[in-house]
N, C-alpha and C. Protein backbone atom coordinates (compact mmCIF):
# COMPACT_ATOMS: atom_id res chain seq x y z
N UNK A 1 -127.71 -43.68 183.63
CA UNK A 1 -128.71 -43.67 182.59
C UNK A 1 -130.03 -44.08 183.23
N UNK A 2 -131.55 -43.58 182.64
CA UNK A 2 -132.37 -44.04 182.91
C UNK A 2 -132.76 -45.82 182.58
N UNK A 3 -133.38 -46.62 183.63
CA UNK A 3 -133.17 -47.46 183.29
C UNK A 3 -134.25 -48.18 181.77
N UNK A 4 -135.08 -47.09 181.70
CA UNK A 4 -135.63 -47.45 180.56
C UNK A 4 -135.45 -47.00 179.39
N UNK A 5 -134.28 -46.08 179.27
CA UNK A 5 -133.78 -45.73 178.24
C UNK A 5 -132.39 -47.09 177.63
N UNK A 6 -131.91 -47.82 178.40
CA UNK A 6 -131.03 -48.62 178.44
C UNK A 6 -131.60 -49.86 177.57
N UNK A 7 -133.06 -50.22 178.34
CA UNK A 7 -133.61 -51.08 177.57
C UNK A 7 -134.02 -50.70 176.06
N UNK A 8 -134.14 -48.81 176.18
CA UNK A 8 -134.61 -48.48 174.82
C UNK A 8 -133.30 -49.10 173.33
N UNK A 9 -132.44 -48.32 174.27
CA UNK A 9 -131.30 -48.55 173.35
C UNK A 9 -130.99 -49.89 173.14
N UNK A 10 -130.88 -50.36 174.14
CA UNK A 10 -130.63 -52.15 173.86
C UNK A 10 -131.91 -52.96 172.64
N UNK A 11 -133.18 -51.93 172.28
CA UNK A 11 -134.46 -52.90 171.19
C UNK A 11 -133.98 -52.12 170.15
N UNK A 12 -133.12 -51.46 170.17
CA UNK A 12 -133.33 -50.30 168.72
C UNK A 12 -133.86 -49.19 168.41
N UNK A 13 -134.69 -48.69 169.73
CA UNK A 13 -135.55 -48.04 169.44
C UNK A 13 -135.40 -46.05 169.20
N UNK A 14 -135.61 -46.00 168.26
CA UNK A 14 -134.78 -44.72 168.17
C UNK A 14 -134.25 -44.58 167.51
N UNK A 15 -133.39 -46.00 167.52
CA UNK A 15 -131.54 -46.07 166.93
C UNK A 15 -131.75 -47.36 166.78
N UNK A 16 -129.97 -47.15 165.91
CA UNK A 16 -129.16 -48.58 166.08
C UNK A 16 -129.39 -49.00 167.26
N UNK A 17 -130.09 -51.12 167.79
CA UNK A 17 -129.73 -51.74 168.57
C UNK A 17 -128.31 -51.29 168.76
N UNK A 18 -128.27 -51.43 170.77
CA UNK A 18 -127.00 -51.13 171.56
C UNK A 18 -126.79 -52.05 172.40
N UNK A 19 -126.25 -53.30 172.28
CA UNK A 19 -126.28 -54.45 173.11
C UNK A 19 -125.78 -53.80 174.58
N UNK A 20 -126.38 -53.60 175.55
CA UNK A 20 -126.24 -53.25 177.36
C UNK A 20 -126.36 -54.30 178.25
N UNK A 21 -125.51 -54.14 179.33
CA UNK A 21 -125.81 -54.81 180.36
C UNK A 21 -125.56 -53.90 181.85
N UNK A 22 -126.68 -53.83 182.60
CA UNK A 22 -126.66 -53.05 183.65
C UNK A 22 -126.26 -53.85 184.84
N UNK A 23 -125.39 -53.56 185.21
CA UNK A 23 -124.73 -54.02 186.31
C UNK A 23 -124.93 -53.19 187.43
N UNK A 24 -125.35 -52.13 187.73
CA UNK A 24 -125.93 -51.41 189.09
C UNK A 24 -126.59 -50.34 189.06
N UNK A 25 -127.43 -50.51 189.94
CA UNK A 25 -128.64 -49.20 190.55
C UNK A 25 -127.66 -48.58 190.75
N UNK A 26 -127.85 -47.05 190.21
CA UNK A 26 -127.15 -46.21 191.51
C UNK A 26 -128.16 -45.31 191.96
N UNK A 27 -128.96 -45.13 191.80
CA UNK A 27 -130.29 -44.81 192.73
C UNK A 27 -132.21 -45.22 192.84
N UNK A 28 -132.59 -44.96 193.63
CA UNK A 28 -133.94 -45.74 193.90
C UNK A 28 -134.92 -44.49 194.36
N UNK A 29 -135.79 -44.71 194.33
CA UNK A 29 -136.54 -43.76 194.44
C UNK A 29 -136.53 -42.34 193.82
N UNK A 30 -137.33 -41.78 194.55
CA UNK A 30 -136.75 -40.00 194.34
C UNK A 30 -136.89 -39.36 193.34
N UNK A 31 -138.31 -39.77 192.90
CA UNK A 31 -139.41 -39.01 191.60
C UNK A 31 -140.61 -38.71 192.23
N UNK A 32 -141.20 -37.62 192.51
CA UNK A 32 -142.20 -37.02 192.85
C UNK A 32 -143.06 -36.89 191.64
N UNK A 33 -144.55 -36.65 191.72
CA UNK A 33 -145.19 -36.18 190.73
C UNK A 33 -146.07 -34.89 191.26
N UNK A 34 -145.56 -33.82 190.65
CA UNK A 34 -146.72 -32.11 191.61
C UNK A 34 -147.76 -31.81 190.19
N UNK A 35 -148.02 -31.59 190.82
CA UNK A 35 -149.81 -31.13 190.35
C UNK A 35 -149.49 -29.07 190.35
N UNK A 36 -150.72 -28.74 189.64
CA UNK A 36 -150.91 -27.17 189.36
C UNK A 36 -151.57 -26.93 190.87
N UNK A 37 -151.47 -25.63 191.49
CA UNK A 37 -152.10 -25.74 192.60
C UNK A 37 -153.51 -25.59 192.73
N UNK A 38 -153.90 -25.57 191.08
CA UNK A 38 -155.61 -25.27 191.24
C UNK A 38 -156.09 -26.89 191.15
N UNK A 39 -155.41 -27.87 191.12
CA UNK A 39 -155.82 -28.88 191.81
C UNK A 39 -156.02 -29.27 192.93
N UNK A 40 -155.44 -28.70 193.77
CA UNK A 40 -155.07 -29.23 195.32
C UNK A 40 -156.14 -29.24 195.98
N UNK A 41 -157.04 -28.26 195.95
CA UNK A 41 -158.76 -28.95 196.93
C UNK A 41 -159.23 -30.16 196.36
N UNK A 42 -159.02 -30.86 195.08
CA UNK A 42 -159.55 -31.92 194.90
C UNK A 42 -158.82 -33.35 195.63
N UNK A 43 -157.13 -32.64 195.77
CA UNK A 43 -156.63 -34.18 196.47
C UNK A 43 -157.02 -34.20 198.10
N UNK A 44 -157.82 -33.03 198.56
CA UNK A 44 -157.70 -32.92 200.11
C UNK A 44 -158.44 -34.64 200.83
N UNK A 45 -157.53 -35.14 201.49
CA UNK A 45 -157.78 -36.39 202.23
C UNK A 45 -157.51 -37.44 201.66
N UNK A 46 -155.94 -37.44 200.65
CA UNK A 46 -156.07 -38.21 199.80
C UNK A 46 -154.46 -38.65 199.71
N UNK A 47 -153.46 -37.50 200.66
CA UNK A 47 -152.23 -37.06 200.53
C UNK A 47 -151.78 -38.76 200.97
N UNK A 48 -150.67 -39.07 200.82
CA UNK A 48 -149.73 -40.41 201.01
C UNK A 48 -150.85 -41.50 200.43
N UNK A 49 -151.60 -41.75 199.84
CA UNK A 49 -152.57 -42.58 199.48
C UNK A 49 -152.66 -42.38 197.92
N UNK A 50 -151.55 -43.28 197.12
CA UNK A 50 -151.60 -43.04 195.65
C UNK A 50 -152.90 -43.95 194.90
N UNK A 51 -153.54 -44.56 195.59
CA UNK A 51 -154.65 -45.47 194.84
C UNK A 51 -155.68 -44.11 195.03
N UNK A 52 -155.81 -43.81 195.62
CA UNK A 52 -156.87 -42.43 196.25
C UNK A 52 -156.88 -40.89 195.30
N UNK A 53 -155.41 -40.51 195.63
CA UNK A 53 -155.48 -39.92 194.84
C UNK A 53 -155.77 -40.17 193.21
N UNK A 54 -155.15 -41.17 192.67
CA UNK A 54 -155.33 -41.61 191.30
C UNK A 54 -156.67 -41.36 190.77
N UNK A 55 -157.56 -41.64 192.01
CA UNK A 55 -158.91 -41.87 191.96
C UNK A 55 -159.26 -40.06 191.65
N UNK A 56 -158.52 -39.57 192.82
CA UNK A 56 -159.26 -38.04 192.95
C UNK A 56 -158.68 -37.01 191.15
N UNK A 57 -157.66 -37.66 190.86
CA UNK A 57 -157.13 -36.88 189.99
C UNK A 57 -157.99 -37.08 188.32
N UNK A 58 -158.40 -38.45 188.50
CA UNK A 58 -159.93 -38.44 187.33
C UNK A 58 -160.73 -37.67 187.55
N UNK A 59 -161.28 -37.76 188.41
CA UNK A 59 -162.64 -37.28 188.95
C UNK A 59 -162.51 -35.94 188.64
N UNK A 60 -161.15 -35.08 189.14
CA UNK A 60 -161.05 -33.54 188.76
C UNK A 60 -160.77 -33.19 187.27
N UNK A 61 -160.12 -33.90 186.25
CA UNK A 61 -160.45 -34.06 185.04
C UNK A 61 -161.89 -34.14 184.51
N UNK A 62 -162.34 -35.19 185.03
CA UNK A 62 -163.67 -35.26 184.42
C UNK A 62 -164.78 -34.23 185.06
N UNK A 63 -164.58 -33.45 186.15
CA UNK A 63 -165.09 -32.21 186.48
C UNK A 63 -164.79 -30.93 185.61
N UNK A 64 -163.42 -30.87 185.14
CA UNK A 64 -162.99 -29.92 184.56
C UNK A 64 -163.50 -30.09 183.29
N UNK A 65 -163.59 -31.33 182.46
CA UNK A 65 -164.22 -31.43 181.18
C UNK A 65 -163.23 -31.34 180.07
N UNK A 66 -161.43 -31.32 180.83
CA UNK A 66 -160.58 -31.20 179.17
C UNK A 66 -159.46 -32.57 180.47
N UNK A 67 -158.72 -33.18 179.51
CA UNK A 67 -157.41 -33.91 179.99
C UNK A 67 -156.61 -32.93 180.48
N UNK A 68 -155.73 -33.26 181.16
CA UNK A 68 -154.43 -32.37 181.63
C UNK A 68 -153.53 -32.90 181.02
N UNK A 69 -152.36 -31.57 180.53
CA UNK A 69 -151.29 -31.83 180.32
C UNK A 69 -149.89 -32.41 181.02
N UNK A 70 -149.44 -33.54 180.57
CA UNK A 70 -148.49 -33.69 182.18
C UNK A 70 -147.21 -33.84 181.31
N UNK A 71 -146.21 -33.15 182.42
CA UNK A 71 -144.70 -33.34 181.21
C UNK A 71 -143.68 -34.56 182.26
N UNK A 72 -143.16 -35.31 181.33
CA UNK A 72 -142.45 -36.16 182.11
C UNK A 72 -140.82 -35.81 181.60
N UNK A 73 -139.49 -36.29 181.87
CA UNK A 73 -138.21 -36.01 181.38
C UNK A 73 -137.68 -36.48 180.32
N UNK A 74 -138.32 -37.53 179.70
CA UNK A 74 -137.65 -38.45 178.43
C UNK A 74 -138.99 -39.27 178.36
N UNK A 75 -138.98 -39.76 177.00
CA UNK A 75 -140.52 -40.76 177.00
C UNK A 75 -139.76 -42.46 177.13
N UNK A 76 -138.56 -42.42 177.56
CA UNK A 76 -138.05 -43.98 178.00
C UNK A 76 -137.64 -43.16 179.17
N UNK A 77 -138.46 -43.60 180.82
CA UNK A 77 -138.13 -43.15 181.52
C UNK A 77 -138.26 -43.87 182.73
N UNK A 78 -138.12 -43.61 183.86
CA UNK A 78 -138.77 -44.23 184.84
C UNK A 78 -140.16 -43.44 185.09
N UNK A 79 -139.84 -41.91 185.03
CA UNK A 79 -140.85 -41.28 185.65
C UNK A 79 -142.07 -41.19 184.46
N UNK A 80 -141.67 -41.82 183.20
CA UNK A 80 -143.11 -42.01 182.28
C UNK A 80 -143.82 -43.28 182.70
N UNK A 81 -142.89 -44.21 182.90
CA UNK A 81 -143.48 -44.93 183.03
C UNK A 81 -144.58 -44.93 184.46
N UNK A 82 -144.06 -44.85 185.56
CA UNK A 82 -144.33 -44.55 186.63
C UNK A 82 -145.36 -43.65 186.80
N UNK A 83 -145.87 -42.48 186.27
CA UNK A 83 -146.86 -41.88 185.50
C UNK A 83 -147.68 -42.45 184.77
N UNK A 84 -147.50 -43.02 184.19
CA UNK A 84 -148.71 -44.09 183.28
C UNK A 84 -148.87 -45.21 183.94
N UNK A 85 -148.23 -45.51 184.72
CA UNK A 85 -148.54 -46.59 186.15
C UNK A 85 -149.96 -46.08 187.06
N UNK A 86 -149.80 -44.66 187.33
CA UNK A 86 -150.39 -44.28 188.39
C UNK A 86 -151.39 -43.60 187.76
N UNK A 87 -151.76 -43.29 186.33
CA UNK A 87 -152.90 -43.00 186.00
C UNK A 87 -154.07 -44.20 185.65
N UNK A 88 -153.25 -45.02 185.05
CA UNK A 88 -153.87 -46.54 185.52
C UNK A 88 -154.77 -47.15 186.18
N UNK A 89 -153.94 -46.90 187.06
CA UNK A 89 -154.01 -47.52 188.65
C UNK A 89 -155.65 -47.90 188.80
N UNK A 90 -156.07 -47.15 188.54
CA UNK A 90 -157.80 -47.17 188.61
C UNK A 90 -158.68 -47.41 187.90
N UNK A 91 -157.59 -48.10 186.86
CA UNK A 91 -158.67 -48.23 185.78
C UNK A 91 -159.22 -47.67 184.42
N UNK A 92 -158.32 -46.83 184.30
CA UNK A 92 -158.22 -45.43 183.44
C UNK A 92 -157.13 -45.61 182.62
N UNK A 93 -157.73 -45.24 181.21
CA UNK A 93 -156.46 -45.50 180.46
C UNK A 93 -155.48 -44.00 180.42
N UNK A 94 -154.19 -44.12 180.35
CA UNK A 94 -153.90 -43.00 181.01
C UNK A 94 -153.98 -41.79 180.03
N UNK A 95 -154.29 -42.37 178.44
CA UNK A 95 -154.71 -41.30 177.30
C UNK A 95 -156.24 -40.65 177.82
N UNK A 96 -156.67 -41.10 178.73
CA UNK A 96 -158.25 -40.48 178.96
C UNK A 96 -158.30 -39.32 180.06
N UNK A 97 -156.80 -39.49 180.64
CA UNK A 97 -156.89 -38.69 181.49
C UNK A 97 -155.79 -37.20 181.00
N UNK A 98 -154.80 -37.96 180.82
CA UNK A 98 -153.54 -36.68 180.52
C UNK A 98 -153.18 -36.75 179.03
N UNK A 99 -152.80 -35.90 178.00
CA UNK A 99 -151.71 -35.78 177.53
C UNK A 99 -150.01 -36.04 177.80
N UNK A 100 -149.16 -36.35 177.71
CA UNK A 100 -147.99 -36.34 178.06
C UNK A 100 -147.28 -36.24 177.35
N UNK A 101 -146.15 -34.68 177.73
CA UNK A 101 -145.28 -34.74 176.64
C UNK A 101 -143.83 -34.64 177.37
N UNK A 102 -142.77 -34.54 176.87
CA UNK A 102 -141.53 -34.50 177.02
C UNK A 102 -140.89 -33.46 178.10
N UNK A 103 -140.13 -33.03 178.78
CA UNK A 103 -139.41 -31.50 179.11
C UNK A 103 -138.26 -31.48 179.79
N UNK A 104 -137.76 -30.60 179.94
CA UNK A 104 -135.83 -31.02 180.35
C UNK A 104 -136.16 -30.90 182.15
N UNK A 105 -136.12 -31.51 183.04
CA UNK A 105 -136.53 -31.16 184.22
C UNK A 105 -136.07 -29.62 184.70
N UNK A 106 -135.28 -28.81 183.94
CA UNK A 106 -135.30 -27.76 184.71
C UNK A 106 -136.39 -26.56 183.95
N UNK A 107 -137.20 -27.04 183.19
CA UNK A 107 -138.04 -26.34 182.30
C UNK A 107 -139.47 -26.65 183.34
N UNK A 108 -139.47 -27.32 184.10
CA UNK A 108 -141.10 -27.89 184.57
C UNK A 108 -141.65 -27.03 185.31
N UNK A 109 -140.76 -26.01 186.32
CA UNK A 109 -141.49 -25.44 187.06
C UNK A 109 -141.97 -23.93 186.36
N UNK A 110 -140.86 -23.18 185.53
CA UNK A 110 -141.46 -22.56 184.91
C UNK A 110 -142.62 -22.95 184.03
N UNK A 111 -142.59 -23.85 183.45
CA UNK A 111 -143.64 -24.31 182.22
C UNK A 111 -145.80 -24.47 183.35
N UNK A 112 -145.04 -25.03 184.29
CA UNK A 112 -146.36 -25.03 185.18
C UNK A 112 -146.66 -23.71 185.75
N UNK A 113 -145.93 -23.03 186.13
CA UNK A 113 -146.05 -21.17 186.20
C UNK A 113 -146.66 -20.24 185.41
N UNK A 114 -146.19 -20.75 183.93
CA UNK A 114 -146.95 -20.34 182.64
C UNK A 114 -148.21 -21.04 182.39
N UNK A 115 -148.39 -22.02 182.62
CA UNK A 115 -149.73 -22.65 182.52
C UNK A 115 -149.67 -23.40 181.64
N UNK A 116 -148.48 -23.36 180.75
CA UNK A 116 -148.28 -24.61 179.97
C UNK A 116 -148.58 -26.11 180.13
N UNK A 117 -147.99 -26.63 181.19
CA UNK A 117 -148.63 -27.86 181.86
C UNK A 117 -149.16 -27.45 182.96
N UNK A 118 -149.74 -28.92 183.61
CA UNK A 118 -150.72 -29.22 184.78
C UNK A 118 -150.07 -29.92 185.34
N UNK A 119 -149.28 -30.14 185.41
CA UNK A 119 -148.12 -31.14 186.67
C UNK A 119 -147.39 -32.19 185.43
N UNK A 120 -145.99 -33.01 186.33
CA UNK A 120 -145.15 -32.94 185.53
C UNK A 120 -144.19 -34.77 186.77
N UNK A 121 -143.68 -35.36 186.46
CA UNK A 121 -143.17 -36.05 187.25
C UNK A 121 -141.52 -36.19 186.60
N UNK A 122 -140.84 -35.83 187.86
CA UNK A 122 -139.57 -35.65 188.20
C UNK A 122 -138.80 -35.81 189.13
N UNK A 123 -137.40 -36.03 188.93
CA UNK A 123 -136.16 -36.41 190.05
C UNK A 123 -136.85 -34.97 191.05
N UNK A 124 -135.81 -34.82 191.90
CA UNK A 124 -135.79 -34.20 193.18
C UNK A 124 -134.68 -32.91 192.53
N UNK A 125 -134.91 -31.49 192.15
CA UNK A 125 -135.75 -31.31 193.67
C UNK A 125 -137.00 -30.48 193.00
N UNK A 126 -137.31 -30.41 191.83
CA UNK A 126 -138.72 -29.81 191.19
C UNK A 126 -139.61 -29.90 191.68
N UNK A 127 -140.35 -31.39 192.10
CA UNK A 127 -141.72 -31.21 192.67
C UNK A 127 -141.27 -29.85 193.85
N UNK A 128 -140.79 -30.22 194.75
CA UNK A 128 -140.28 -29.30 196.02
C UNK A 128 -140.35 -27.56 195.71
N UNK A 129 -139.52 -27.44 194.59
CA UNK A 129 -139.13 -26.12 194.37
C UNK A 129 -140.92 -25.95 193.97
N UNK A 130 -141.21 -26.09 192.86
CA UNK A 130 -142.84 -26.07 192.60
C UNK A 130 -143.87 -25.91 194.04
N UNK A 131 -143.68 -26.72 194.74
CA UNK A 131 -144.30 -26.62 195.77
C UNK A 131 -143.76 -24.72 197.06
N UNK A 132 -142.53 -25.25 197.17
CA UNK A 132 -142.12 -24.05 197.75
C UNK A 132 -142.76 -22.86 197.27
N UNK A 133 -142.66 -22.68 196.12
CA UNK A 133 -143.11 -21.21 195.14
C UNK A 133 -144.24 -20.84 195.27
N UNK A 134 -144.96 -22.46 195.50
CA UNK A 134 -146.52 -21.98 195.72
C UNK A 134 -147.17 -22.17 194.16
N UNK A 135 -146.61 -22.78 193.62
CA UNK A 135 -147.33 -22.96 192.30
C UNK A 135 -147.76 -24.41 191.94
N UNK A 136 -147.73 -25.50 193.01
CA UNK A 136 -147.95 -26.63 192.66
C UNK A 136 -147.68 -27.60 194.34
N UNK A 137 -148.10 -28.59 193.83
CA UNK A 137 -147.95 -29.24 195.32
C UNK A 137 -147.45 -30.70 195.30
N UNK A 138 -146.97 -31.67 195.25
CA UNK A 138 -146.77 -33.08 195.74
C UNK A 138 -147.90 -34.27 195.67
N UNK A 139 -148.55 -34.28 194.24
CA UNK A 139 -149.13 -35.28 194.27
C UNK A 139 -149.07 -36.31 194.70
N UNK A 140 -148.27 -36.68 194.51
CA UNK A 140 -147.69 -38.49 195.23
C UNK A 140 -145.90 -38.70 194.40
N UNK A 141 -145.35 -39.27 195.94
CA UNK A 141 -144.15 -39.47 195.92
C UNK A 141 -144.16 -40.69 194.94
N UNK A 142 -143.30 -40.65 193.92
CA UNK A 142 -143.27 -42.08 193.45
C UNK A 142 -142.66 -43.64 193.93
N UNK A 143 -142.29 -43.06 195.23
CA UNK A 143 -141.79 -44.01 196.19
C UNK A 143 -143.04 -45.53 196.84
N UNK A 144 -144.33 -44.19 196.77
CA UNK A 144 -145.65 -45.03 197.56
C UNK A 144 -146.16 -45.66 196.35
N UNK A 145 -145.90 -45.43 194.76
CA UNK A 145 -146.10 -46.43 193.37
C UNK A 145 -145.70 -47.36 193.39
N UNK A 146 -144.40 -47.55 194.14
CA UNK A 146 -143.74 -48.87 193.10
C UNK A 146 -141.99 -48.41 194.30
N UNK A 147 -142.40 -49.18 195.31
CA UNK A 147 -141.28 -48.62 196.42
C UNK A 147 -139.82 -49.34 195.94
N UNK A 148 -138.86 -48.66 196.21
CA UNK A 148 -137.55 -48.93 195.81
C UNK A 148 -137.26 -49.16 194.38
N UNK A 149 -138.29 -48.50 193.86
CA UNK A 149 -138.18 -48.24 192.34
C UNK A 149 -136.45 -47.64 191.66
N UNK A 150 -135.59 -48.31 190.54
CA UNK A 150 -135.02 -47.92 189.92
C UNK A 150 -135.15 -46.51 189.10
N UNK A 151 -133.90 -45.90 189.77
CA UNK A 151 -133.92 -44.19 188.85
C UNK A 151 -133.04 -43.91 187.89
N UNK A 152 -131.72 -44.37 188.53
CA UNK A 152 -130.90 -44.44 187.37
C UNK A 152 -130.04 -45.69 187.64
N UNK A 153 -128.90 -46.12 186.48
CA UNK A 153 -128.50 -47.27 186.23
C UNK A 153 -127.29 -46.58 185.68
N UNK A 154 -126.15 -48.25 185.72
CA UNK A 154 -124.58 -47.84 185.27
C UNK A 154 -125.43 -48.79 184.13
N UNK A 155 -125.36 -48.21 182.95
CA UNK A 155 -125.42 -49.27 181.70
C UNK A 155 -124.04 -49.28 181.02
N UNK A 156 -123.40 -49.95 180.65
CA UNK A 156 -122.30 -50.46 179.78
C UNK A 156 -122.66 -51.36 178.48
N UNK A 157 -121.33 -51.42 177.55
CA UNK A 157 -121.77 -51.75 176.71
C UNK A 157 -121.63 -53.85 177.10
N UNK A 158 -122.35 -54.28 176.34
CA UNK A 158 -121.98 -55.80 176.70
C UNK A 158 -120.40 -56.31 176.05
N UNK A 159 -120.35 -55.46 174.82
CA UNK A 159 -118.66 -56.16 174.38
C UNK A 159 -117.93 -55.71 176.07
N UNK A 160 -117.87 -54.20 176.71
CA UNK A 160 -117.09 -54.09 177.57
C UNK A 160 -117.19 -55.14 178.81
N UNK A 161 -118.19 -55.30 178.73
CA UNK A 161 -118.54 -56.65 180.49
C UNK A 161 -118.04 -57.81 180.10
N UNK A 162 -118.01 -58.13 178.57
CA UNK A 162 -117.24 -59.57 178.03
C UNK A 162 -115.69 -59.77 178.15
N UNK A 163 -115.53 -58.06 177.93
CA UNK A 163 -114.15 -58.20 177.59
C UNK A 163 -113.69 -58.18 179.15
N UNK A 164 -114.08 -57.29 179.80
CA UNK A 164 -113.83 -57.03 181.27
C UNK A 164 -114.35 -57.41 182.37
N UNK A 165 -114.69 -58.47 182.46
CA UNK A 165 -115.47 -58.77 183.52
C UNK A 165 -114.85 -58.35 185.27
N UNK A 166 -113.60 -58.98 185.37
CA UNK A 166 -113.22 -58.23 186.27
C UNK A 166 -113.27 -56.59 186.58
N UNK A 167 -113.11 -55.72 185.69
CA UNK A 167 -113.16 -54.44 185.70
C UNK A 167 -114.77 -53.81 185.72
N UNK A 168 -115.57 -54.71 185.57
CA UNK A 168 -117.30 -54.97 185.55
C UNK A 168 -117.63 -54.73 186.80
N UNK A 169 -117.14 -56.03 187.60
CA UNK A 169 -117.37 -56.58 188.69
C UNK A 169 -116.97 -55.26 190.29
N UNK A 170 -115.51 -54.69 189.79
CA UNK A 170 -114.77 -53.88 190.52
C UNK A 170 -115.72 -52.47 190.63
């Protein structure tokens, strides 16, 4: 599970409170965020440098004169959050810069093809495929945001870790 969907479920949000307890990462990193490729002269000299780019990706908004659309996978996510981390980053509230809406990660690269969105942050391997195609490029790894960042999580329920702790633990 995402790990911020775990916490979602565990406030209620949505739903019925789901009392959770996460007992392990099972992965870290390995959310990219790609951009449309009619951005890419604006990030030139900016690549592995997410404070930089953050910077360059206003600036081409506010050149362009409208927000961009950006699609993330779930709005309790890592990669929303992590996205609204990095539009931030500079100072920017991240409603001034993007829209953000929802999309199933295998919808992103078509949807940026169509012109529907303007880049999109996702597991592996979308940014890539996007990039390969030639329709988008590798804004910033979400690795250089927030390194060894949580992607997904074993969430369980808490009656099961009470009842089982040994079988928790194993």
């Amino acid at each position: 599970m995402l790990p911020p969907l775990a916490i979602a479920c565990a406030a209620g949000l949505g739903g019925r409170p789901t009392k959770l307890g996460i007992p392990l990462c099972l992965s870290a990193n390995g959310n990219s965020i790609a951009l449309t490729s009619a951005l890419e002269p604006d990030f030139l000299g900016v690549e592995n440098r997410p404070l930089a780019a953050a910077s360059a990706l206003a600036i081409a908004v506010r050149k362009r004169g409208r927000k961009l659309r950006l699609a993330v996978v779930h709005a309790y996510s890592t990669h929303d959050l992590l996205l609204r981390y990095w539009l931030a980053v500079n100072g920017n509230a991240p409603a001034s810069v993007a829209d953000i809406t929802v999309l199933p990660p295998a919808e992103m690269v078509g949807s940026l093809a169509a012109g529907a969105i303007d880049g999109f942050c996702a597991g592996l391997p979308w940014a890539d495929v996007a990039s390969h195609a030639g329709l988008g490029f590798v804004g910033v790894r979400t690795a250089a945001i927030w390194r060894n960042h949580p992607e997904k999580c074993l969430a369980l329920r808490e009656s099961f870790i009470d009842a089982a702790p040994g079988a928790t633990l194993a």
